[in-house]
N, C-alpha and C. Protein backbone atom coordinates (compact mmCIF):
# COMPACT_ATOMS: atom_id res chain seq x y z
N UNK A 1 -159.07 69.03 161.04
CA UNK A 1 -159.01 67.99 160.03
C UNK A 1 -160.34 67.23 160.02
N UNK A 2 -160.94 66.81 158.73
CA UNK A 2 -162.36 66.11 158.92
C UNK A 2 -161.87 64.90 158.65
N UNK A 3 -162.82 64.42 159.34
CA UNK A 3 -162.72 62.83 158.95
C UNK A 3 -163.84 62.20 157.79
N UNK A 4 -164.31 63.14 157.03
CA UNK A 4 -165.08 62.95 155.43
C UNK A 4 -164.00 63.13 154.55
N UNK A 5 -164.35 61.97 153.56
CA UNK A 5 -163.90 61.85 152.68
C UNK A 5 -164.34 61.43 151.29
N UNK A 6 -165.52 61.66 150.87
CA UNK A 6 -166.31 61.87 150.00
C UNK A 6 -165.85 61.52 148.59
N UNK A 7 -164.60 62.02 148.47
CA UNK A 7 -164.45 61.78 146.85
C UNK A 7 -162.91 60.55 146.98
N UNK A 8 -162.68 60.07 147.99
CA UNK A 8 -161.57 58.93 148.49
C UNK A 8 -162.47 57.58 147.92
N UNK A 9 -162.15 56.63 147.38
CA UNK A 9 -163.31 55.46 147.01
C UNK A 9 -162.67 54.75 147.95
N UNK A 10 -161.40 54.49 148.84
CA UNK A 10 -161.02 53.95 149.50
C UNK A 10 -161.51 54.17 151.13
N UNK A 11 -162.21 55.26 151.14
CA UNK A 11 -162.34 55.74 152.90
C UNK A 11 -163.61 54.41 152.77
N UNK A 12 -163.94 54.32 154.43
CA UNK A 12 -164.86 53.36 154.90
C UNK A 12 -164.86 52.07 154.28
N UNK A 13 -164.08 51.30 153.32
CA UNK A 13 -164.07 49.60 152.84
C UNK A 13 -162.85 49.18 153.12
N UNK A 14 -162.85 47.96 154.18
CA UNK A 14 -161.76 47.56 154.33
C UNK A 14 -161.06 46.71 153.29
N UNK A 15 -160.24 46.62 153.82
CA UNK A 15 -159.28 45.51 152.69
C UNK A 15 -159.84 44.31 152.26
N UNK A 16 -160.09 43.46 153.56
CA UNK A 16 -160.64 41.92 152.89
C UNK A 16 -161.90 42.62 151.78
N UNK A 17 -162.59 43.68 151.91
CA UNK A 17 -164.10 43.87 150.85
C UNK A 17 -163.25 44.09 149.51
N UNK A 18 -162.03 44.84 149.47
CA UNK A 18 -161.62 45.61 148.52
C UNK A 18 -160.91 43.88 147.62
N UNK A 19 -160.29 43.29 148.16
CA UNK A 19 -160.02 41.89 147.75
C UNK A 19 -160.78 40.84 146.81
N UNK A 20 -161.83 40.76 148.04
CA UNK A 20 -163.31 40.16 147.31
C UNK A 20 -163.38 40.95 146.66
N UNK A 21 -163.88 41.77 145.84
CA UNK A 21 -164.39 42.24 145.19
C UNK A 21 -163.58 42.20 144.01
N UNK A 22 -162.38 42.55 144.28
CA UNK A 22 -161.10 42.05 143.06
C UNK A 22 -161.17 40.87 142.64
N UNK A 23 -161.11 40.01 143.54
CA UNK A 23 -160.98 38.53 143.30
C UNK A 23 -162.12 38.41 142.33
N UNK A 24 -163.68 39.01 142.79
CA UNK A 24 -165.15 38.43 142.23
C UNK A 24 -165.01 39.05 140.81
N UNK A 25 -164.41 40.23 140.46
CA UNK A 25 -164.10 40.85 138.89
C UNK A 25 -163.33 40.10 138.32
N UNK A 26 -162.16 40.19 138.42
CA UNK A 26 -161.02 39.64 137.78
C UNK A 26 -160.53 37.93 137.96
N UNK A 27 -160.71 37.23 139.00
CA UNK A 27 -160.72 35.79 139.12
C UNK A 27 -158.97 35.84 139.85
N UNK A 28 -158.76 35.07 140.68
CA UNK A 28 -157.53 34.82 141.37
C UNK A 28 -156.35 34.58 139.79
N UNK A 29 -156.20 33.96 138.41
CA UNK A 29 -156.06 34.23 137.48
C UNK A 29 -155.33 35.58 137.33
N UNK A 30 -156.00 36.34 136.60
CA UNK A 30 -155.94 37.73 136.43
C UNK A 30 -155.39 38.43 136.94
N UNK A 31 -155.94 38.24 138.70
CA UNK A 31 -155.03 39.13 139.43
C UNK A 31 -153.84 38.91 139.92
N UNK A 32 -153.11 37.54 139.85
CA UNK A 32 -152.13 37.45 139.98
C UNK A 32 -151.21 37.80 138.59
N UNK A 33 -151.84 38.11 137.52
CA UNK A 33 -151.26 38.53 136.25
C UNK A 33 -151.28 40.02 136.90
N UNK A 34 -151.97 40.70 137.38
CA UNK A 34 -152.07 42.19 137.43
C UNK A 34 -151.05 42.60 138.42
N UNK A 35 -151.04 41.75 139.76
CA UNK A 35 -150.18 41.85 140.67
C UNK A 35 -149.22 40.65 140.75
N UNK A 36 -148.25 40.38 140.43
CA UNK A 36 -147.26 38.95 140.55
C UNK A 36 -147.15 38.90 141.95
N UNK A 37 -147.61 38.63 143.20
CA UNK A 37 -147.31 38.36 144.15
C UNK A 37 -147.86 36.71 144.23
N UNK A 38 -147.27 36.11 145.01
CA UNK A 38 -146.95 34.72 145.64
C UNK A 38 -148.29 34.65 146.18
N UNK A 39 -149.09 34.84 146.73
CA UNK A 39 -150.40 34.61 147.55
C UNK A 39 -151.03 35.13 146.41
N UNK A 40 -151.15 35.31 145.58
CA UNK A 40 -152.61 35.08 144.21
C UNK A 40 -152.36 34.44 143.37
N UNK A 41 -151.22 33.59 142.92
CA UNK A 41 -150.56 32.33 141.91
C UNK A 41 -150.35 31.47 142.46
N UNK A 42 -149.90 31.56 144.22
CA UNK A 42 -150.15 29.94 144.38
C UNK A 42 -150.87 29.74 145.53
N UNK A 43 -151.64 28.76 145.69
CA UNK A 43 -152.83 28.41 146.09
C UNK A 43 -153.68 29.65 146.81
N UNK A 44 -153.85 30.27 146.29
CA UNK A 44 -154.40 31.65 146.50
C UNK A 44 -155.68 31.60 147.63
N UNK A 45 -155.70 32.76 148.68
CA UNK A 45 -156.96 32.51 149.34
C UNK A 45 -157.17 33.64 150.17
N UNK A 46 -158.23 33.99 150.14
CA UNK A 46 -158.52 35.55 150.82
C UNK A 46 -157.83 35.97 152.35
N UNK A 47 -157.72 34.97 153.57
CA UNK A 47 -156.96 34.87 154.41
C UNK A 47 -155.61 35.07 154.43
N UNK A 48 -154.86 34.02 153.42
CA UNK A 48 -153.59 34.04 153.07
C UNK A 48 -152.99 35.17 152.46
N UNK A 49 -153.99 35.81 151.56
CA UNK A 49 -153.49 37.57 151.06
C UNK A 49 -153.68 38.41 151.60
N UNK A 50 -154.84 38.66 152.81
CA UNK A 50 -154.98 39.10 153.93
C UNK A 50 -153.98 39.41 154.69
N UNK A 51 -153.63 38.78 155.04
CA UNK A 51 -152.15 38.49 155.89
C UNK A 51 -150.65 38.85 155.09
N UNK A 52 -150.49 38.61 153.92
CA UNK A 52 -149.32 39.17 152.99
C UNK A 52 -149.41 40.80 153.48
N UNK A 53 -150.94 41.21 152.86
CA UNK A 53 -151.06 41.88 152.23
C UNK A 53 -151.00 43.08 153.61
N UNK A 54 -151.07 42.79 154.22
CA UNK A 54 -151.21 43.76 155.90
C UNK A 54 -149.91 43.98 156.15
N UNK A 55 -148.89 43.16 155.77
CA UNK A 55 -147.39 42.97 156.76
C UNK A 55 -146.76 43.86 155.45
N UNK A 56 -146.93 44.04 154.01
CA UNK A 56 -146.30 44.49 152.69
C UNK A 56 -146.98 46.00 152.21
N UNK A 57 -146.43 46.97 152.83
CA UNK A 57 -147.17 47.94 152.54
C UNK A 57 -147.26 48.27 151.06
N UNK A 58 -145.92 47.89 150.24
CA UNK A 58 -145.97 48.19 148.92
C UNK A 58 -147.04 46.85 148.37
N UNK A 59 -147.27 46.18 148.58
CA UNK A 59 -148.35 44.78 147.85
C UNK A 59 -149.72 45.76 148.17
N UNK A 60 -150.00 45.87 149.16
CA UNK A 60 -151.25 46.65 149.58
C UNK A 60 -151.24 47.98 148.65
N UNK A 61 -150.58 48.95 148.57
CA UNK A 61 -151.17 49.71 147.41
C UNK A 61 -150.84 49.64 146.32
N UNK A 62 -150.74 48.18 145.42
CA UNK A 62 -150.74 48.49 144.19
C UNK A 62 -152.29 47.52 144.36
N UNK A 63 -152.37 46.77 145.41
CA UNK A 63 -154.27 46.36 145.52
C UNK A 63 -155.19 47.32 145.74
N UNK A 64 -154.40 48.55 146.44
CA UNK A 64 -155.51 49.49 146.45
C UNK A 64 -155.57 50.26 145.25
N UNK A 65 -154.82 50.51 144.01
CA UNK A 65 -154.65 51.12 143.39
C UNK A 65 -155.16 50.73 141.81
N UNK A 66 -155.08 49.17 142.26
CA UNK A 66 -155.61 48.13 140.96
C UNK A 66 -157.44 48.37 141.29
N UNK A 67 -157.51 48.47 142.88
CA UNK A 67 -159.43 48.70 142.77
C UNK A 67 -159.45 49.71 142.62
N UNK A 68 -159.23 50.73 142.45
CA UNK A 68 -159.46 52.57 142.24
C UNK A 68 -159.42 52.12 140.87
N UNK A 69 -158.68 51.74 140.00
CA UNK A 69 -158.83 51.73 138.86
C UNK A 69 -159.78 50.89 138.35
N UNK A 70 -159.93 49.56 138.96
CA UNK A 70 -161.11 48.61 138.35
C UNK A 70 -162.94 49.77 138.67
N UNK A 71 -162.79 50.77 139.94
CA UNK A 71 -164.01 50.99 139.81
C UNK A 71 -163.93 52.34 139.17
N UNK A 72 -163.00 52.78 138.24
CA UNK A 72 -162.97 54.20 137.55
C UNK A 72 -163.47 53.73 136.30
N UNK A 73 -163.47 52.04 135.95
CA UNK A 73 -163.57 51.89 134.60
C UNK A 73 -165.00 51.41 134.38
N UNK A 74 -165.46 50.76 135.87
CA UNK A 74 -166.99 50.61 136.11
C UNK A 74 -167.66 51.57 135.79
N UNK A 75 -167.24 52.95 136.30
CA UNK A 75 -168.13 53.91 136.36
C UNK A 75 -168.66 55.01 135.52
């Protein structure tokens, strides 16, 4: 099994980067329109979704799935 993953946009960026980077596109706003979870509508904060977002495996990939798509439309 290799551990390359070349065409994965997710291998090597962790979560808090994948966040920021959501957050810096779309605005805490937006992404709580994109994702309705409780830690991006109310008082929202990279720590605090951090932490949701680690313990909720289903919250975590529709964040990983909302940046695969935000950088398919970049590109």
């Amino acid at each position: 099994m290799s551990n390359e993953q070349p065409k994965n946009p997710l291998h090597g960026i962790t979560l808090e980067a994948i966040l920021q980077q959501l957050v810096a596109h779309y605005g805490w706003a937006e992404l709580g329109q994109q994702i309705d979870i409780r830690c991006f509508t109310h008082d929202p904060s990279i720590a605090s979704s951090l932490k949701f977002l680690r313990r909720t495996p289903w919250a975590r990939e529709r964040v990983e799935s909302l940046y695969v798509y935000m950088l398919r439309r970049q590109g």
